[in-house]
Protein backbone atom coordinates (compact mmCIF):
# COMPACT_ATOMS: atom_id res chain seq x y z
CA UNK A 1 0.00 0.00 0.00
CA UNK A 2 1.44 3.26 -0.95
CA UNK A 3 0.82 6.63 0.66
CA UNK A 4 -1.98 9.16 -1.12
CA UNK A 5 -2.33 12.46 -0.80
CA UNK A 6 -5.65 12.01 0.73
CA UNK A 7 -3.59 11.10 4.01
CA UNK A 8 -2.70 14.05 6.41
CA UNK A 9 1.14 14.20 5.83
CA UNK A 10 3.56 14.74 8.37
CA UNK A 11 7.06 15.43 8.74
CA UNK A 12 9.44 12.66 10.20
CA UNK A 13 9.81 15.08 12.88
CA UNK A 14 6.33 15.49 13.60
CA UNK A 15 6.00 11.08 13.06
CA UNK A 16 8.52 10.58 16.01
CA UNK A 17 6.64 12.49 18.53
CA UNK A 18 3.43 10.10 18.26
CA UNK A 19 6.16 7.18 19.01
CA UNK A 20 6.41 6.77 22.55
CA UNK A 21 9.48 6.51 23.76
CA UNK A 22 12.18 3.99 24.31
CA UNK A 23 14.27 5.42 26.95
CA UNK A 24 13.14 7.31 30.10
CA UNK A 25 13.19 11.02 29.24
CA UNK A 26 14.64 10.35 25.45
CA UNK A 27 12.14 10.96 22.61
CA UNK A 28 12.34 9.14 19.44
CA UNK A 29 14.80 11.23 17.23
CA UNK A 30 13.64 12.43 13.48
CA UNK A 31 16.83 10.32 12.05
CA UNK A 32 15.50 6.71 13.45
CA UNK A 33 12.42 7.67 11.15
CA UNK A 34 14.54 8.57 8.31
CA UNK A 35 16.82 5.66 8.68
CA UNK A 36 13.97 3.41 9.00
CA UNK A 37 12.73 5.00 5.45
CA UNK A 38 15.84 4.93 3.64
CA UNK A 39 17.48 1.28 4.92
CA UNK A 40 14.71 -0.26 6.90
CA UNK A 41 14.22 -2.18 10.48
CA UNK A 42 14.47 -6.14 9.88
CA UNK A 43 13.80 -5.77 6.32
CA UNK A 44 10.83 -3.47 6.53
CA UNK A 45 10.68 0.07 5.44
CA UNK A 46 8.76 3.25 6.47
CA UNK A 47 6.85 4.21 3.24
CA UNK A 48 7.37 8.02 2.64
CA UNK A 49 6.80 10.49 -0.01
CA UNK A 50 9.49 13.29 -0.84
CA UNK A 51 7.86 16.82 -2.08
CA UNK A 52 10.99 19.10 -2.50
CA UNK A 53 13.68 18.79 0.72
CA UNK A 54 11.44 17.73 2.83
CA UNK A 55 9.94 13.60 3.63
CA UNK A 56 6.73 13.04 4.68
CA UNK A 57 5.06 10.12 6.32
CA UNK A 58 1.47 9.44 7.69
CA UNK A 59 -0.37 7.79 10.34
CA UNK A 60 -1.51 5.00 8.75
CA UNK A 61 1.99 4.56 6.83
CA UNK A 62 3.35 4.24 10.68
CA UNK A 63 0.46 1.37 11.34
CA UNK A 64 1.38 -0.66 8.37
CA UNK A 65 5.24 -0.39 9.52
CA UNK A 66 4.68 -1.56 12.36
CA UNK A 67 2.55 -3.93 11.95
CA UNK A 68 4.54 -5.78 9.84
CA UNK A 69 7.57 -5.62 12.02
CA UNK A 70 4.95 -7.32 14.30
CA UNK A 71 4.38 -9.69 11.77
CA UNK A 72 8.27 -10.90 11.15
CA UNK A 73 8.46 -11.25 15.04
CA UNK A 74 5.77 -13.49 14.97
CA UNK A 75 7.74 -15.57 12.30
CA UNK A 76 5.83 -14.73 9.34
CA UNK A 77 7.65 -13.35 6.19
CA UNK A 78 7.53 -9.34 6.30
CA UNK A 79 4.47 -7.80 4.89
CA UNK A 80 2.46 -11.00 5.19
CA UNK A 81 -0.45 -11.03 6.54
CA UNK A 82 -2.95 -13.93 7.97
């Protein structure tokens, strides 16, 4: 599934404030999100959309990524779902 421009876009910065944090009094950092885009997190990738400088993600792109990072815990081939 791909991204549309239906979807409220948001920065990486704004995307890593709705991930709650790791570490005690450390919020997740705008370059996790961008590293997770460009090389991806156990073979998944954050789907994002470039317009000029700046990469956007959405809500729902954040669901799918984790959800199938869920899913490859859980032994099932990445993306795959039951």
């Amino acid at each position: 599934m791909a991204i549309g421009l239906d979807d409220e876009l948001l920065t990486l910065a704004q995307a890593a404030t709705l991930i709650p944090s790791r570490r005690v009094g450390r919020s997740t950092a705008a370059s996790t999100l961008f590293r997770w885009a460009r090389h991806g997190l156990r073979g998944v990738r954050l789907e994002v959309i470039q317009l000029g400088g700046t990469k956007y993600t959405t809500r729902s792109a954040l669901e799918r990524f984790f959800a199938r990072l869920s899913d490859t815990e859980d032994g099932r081939a990445g993306g795959e779902h039951a």
